[in-house]
C-alpha atoms as a PDB file:
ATOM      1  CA  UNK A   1      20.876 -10.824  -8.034  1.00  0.00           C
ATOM      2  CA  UNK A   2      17.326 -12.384  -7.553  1.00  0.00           C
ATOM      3  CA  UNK A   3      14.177 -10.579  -6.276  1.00  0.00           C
ATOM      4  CA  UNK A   4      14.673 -11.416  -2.743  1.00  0.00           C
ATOM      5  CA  UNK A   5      17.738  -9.563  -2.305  1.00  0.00           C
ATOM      6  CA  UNK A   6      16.410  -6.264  -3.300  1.00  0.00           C
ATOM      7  CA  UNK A   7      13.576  -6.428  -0.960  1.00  0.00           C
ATOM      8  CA  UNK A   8      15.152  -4.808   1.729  1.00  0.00           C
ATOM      9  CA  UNK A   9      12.684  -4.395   4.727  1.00  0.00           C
ATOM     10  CA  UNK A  10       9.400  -5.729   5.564  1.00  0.00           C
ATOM     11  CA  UNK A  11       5.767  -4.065   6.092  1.00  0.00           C
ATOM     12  CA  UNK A  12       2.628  -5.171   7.165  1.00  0.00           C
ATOM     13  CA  UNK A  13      -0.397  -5.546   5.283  1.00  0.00           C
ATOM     14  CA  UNK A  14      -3.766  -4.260   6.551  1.00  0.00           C
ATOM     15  CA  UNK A  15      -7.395  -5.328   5.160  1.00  0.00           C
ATOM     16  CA  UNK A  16     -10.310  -3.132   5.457  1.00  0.00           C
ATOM     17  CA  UNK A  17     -13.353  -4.591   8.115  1.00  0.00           C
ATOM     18  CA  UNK A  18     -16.193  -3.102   8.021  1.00  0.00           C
ATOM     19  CA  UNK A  19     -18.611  -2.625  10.952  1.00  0.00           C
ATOM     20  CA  UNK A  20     -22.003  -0.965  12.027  1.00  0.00           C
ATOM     21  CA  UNK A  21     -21.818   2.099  14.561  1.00  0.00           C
ATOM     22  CA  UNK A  22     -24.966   2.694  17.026  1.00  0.00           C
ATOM     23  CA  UNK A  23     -26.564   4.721  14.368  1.00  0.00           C
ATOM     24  CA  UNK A  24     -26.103   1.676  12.293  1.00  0.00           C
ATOM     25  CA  UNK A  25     -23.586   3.681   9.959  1.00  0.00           C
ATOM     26  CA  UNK A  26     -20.838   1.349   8.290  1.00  0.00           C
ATOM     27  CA  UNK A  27     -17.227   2.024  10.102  1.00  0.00           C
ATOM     28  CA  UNK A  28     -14.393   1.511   8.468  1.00  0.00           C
ATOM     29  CA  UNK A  29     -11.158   0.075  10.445  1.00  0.00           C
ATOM     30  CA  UNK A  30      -7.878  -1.996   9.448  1.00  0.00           C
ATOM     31  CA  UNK A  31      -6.637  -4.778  10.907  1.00  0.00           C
ATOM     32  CA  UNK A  32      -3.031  -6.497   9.972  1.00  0.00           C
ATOM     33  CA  UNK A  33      -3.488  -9.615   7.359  1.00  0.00           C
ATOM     34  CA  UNK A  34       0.343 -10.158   6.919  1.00  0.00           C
ATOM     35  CA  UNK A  35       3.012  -8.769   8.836  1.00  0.00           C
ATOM     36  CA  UNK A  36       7.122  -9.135   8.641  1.00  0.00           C
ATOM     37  CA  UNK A  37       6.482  -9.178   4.276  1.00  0.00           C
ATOM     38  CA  UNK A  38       9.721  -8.760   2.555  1.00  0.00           C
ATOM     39  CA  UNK A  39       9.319  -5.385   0.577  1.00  0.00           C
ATOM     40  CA  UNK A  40      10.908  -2.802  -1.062  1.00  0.00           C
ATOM     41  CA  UNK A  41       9.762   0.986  -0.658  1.00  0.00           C
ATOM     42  CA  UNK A  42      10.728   3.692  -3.119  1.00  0.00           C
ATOM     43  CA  UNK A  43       9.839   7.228  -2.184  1.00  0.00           C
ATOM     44  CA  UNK A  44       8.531   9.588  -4.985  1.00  0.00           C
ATOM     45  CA  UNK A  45       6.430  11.962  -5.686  1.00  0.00           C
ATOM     46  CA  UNK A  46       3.028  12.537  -7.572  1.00  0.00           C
ATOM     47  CA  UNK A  47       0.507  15.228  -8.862  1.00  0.00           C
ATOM     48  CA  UNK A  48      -2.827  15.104  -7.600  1.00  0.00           C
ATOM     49  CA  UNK A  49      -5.879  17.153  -8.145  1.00  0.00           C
ATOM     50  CA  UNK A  50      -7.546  18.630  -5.174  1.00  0.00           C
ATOM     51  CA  UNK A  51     -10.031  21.341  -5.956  1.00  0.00           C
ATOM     52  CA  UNK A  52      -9.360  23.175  -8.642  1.00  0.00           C
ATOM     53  CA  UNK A  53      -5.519  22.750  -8.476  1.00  0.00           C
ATOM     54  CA  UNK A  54      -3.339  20.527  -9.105  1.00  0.00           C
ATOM     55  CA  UNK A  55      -1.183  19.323  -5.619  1.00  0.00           C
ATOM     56  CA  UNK A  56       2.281  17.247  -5.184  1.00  0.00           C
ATOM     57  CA  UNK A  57       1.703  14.717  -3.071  1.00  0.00           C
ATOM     58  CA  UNK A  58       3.564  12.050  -1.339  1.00  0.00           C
ATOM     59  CA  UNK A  59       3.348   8.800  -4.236  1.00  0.00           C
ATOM     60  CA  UNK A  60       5.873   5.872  -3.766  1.00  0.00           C
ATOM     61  CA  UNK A  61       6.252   2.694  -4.832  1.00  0.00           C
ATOM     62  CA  UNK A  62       6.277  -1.054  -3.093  1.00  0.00           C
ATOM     63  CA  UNK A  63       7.539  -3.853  -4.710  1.00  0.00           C
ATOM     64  CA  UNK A  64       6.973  -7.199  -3.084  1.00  0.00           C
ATOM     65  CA  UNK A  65       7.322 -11.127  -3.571  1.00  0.00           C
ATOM     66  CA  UNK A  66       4.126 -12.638  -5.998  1.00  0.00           C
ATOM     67  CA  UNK A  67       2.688 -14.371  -2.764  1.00  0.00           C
ATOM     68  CA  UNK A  68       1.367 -11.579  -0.801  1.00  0.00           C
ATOM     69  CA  UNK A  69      -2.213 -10.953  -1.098  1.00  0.00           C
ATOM     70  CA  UNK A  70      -2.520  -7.330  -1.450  1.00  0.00           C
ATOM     71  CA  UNK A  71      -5.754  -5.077  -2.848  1.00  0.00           C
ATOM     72  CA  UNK A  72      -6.267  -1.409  -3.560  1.00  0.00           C
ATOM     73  CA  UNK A  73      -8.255  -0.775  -0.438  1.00  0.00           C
ATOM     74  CA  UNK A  74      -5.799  -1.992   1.512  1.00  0.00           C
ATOM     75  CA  UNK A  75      -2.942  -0.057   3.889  1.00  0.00           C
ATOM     76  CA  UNK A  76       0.666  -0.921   4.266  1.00  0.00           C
ATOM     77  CA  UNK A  77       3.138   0.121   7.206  1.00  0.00           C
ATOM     78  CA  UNK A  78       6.777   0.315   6.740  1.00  0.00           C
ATOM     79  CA  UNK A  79       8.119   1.413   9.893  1.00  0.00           C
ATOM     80  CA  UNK A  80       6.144   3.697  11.307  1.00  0.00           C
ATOM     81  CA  UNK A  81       4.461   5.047   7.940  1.00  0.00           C
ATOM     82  CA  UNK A  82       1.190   4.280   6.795  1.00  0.00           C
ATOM     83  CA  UNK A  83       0.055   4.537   3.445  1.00  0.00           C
ATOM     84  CA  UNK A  84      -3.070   4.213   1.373  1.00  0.00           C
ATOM     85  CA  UNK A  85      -2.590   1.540  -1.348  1.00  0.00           C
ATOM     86  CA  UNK A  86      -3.669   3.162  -4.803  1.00  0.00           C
ATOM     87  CA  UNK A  87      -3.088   0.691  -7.411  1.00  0.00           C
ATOM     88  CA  UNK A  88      -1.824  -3.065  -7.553  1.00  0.00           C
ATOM     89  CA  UNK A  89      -0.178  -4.421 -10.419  1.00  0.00           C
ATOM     90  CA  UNK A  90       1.537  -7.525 -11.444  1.00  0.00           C
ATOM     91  CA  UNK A  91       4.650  -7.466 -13.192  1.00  0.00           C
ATOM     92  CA  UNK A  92       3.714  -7.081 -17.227  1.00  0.00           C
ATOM     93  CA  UNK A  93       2.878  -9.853 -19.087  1.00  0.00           C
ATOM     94  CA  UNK A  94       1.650 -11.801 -15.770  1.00  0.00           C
ATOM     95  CA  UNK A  95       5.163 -13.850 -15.402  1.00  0.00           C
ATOM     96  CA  UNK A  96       4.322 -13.423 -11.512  1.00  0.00           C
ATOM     97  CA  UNK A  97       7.781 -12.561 -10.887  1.00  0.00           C
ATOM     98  CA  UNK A  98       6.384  -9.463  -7.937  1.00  0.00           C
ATOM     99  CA  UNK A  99       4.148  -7.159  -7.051  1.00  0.00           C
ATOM    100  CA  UNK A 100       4.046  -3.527  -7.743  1.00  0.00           C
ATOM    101  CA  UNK A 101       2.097  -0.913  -5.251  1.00  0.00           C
ATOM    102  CA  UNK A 102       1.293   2.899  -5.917  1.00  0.00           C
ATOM    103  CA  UNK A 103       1.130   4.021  -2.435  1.00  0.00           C
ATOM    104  CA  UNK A 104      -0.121   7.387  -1.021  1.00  0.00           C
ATOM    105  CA  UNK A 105       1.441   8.074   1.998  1.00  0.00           C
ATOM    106  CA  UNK A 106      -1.299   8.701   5.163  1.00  0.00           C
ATOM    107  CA  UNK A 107      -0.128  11.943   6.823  1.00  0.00           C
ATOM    108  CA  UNK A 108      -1.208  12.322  10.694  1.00  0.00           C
ATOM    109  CA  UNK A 109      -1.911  15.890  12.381  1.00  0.00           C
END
């Protein structure tokens, strides 16, 4: 079974711009660099410390095709989920074979 049949839905990728407000502060806002990418999300969980404690929080993992450009300060949506992208990595050993995404998962209230 190759790669591409195990990447079961598809997300957009959104890059970071960077503006000035009227006070000449720098805004931060995304805008989609890829859409319709082949991916593969697995929900999980991780620890993260906040304060003085230690928290679960929402931490899942993307896999995708070696072609999509992808940083850390980027955002993904699957569906209608957004999440923070926390760390990039390449398969081991650099064979290129796909991508592999720590996410954080943005919660809205």
């Amino acid at each position: 079974m190759g790669l591409e049949n195990l990447l079961n839905q598809s997300c957009s990728i959104l890059a970071p711009t960077y503006t000035a407000d009227a006070y000449n502060a720098q805004v931060e806002t995304f805008s989609v660099a890829a859409s319709a990418v082949p991916c593969r999300l697995q929900y999980g969980e991780a620890k993260e410390m906040i304060g003085d404690e230690i928290k679960v929080v929402s931490g899942h993992k993307l896999w995708m095709s070696p072609g999509a450009t992808i940083r850390e300060d980027y955002r993904v949506t699957v569906g209608n989920k957004t999440f923070e992208v926390k760390s990039v990595n390449d398969v081991p050993g650099g064979t290129s074979h796909h991508i592999q995404c720590a996410l954080k998962q943005i919660e809205t209230i």
